[in-house]
N, C-alpha and C. Protein backbone atom coordinates (compact mmCIF):
# COMPACT_ATOMS: atom_id res chain seq x y z
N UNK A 1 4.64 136.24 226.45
CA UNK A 1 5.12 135.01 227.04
C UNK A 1 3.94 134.05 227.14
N UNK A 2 4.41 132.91 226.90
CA UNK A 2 3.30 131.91 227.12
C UNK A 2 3.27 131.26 228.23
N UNK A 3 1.81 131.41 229.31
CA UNK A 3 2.34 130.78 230.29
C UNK A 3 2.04 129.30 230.67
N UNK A 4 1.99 128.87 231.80
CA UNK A 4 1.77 127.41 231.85
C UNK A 4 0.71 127.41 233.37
N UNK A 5 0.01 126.48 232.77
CA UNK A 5 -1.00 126.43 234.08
C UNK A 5 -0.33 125.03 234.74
N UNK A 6 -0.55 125.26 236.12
CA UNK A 6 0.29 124.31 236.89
C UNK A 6 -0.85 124.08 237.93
N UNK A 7 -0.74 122.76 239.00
CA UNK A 7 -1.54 121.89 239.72
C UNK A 7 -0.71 121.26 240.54
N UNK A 8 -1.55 121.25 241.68
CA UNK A 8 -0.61 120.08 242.71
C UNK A 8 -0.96 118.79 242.19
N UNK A 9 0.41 118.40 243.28
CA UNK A 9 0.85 116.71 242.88
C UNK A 9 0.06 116.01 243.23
N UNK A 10 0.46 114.66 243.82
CA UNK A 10 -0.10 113.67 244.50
C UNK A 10 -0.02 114.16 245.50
N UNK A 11 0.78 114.72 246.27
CA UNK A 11 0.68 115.47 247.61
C UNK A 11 0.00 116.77 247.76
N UNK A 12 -0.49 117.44 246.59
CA UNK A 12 -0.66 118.41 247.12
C UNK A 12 0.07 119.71 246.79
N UNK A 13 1.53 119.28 246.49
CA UNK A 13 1.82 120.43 246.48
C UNK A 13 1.95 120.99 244.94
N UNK A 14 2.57 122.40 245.17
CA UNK A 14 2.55 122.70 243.77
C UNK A 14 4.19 122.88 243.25
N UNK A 15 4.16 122.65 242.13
CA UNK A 15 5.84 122.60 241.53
C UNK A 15 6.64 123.55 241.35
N UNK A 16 8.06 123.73 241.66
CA UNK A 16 8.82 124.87 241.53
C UNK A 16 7.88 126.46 240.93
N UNK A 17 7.33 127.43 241.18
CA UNK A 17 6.97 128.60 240.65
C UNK A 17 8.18 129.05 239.50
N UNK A 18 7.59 129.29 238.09
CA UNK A 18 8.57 130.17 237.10
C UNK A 18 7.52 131.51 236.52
N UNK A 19 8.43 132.20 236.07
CA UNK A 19 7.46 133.48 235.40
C UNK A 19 6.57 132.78 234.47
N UNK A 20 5.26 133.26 234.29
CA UNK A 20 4.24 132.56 233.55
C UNK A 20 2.95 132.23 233.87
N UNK A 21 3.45 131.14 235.21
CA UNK A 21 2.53 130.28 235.74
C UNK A 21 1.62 131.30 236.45
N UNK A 22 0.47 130.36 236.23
CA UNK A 22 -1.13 130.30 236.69
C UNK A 22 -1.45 129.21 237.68
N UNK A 23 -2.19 129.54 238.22
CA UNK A 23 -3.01 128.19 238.69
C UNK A 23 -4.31 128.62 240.13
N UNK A 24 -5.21 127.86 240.28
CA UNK A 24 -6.05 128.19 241.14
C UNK A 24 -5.69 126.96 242.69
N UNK A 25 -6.14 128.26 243.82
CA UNK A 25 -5.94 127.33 244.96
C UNK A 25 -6.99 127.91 246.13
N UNK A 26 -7.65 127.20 246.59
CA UNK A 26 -9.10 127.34 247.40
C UNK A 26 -9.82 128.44 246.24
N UNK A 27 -9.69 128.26 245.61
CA UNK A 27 -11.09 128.99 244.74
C UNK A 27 -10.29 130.03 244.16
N UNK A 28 -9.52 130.60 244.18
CA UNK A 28 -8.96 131.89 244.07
C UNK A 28 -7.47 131.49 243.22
N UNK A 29 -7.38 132.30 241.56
CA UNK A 29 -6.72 132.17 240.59
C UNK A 29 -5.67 133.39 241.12
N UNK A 30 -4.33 132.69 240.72
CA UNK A 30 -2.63 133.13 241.52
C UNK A 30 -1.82 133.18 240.07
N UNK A 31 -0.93 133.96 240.12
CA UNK A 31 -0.04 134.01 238.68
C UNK A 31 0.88 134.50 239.17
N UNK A 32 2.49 133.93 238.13
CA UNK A 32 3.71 134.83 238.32
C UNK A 32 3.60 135.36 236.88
N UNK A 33 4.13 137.26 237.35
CA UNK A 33 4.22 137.86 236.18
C UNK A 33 5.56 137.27 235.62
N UNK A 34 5.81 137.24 233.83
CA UNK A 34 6.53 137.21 233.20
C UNK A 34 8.13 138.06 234.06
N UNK A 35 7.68 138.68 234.43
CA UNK A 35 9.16 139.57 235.50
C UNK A 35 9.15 138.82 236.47
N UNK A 36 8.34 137.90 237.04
CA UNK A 36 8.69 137.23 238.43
C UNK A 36 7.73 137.76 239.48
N UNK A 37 6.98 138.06 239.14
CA UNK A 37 6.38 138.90 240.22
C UNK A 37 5.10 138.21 240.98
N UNK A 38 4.75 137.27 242.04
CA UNK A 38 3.25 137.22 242.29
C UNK A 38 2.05 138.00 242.20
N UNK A 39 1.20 137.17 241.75
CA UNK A 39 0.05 138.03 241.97
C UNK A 39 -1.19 137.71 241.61
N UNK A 40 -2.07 138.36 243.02
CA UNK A 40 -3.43 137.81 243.24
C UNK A 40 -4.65 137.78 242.01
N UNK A 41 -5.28 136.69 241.76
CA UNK A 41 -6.78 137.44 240.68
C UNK A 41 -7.89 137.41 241.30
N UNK A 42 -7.64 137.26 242.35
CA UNK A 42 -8.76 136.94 243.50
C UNK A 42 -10.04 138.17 242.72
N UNK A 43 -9.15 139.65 242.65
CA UNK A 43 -10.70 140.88 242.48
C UNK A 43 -10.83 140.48 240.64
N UNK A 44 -10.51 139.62 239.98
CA UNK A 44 -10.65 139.40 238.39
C UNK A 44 -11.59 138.78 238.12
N UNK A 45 -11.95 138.70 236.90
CA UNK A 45 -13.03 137.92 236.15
C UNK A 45 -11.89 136.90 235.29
N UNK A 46 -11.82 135.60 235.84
CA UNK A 46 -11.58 134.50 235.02
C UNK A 46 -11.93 133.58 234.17
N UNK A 47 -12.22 133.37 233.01
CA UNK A 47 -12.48 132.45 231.84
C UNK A 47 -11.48 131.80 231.88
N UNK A 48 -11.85 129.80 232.04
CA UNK A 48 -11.14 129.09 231.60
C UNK A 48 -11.59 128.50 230.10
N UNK A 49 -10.56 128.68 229.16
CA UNK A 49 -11.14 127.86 228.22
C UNK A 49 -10.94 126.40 228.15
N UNK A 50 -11.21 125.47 227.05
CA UNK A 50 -10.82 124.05 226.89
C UNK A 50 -9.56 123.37 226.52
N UNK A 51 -8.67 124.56 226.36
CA UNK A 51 -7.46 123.72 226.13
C UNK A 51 -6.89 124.30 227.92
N UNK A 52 -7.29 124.52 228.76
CA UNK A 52 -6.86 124.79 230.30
C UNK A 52 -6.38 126.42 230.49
N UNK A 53 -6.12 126.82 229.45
CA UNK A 53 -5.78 128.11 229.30
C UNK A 53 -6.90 129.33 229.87
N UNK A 54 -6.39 130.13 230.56
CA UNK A 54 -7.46 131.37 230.92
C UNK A 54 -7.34 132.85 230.24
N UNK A 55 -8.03 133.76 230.60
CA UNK A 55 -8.32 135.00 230.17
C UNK A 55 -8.73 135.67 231.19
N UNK A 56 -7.75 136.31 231.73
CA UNK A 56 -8.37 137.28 232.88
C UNK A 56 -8.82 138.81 232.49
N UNK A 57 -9.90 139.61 233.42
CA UNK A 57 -10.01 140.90 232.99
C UNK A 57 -10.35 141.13 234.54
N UNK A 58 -10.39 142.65 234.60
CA UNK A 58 -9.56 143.67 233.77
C UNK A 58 -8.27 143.29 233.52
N UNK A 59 -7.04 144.26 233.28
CA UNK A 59 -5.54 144.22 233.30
C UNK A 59 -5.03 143.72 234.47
N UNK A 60 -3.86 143.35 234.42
CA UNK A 60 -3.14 142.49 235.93
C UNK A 60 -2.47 143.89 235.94
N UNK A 61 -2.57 144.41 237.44
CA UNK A 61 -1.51 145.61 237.52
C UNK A 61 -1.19 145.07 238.81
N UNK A 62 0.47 145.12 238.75
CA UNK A 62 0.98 144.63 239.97
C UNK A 62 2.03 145.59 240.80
N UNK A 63 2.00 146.31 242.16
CA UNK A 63 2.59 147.53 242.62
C UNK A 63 2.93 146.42 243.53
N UNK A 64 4.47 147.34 244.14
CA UNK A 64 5.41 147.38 245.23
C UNK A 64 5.26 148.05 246.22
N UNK A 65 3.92 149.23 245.75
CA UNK A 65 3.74 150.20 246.81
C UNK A 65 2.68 151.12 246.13
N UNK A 66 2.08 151.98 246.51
CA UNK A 66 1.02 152.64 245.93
C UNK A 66 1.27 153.30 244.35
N UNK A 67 2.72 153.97 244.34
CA UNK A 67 2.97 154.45 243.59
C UNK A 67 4.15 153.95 242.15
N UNK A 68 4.21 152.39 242.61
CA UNK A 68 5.42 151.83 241.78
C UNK A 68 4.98 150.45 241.27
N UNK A 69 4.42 150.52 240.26
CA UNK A 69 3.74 149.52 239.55
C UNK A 69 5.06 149.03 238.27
N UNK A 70 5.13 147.49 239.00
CA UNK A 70 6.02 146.40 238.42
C UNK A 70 5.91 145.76 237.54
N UNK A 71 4.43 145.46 237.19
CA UNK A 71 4.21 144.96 235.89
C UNK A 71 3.13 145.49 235.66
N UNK A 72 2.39 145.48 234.44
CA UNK A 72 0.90 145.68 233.68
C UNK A 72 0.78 145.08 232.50
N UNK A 73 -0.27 144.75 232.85
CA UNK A 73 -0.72 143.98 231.01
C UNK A 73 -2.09 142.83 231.38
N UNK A 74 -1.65 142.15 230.47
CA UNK A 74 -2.93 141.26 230.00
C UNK A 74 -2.48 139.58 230.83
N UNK A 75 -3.76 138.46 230.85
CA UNK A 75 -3.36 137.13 230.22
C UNK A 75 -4.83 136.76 229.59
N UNK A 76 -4.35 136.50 228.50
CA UNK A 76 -5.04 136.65 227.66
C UNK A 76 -4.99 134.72 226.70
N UNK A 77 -6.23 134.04 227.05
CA UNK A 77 -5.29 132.21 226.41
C UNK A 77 -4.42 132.03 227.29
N UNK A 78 -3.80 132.29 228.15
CA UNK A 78 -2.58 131.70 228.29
C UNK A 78 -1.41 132.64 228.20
N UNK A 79 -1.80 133.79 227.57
CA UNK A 79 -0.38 134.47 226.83
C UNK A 79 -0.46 135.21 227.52
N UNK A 80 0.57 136.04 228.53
CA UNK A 80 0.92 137.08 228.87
C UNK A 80 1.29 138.29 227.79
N UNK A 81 0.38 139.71 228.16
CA UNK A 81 0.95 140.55 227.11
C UNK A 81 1.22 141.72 228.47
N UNK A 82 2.49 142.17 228.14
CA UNK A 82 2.64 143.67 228.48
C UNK A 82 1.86 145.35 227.99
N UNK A 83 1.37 145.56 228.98
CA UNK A 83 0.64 147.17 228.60
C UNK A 83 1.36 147.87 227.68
């Protein structure tokens, strides 16, 4: 999936959330997984490149609970990949 990096408005705020989106807020890079899912990159290593697009590492692994992991994979440019 390709996602979209998003920014607040003139006010401030930020626009409807869809699966995809990225964006940074007080310092700290936020994403919805392709399934819908939030989630923090606060503990990641982020590269932005020049077309606005990022590359996070390690893998995004996102749990419901210790033992029930909802999504995994990459963003990689911009592109979400599944593990």
């Amino acid at each position: 999936m390709i996602g979209r990096r998003i920014g607040p408005d003139e006010n401030g705020s930020l626009p409807m959330l869809q699966p995809g989106d990225f964006w940074i807020y007080d310092g700290i890079w936020h994403g919805i997984t392709p399934n819908d899912y939030p989630c923090n990159l606060g503990n990641h290593t982020v590269i932005e490149h020049e077309d606005n697009s990022i590359t996070v590492s390690p893998s995004i692994r996102v749990s419901i609970s210790n033992t029930e992991d909802v999504w995994h994979g990459y963003l990689e440019q911009g592109v979400w990949k599944e593990c």
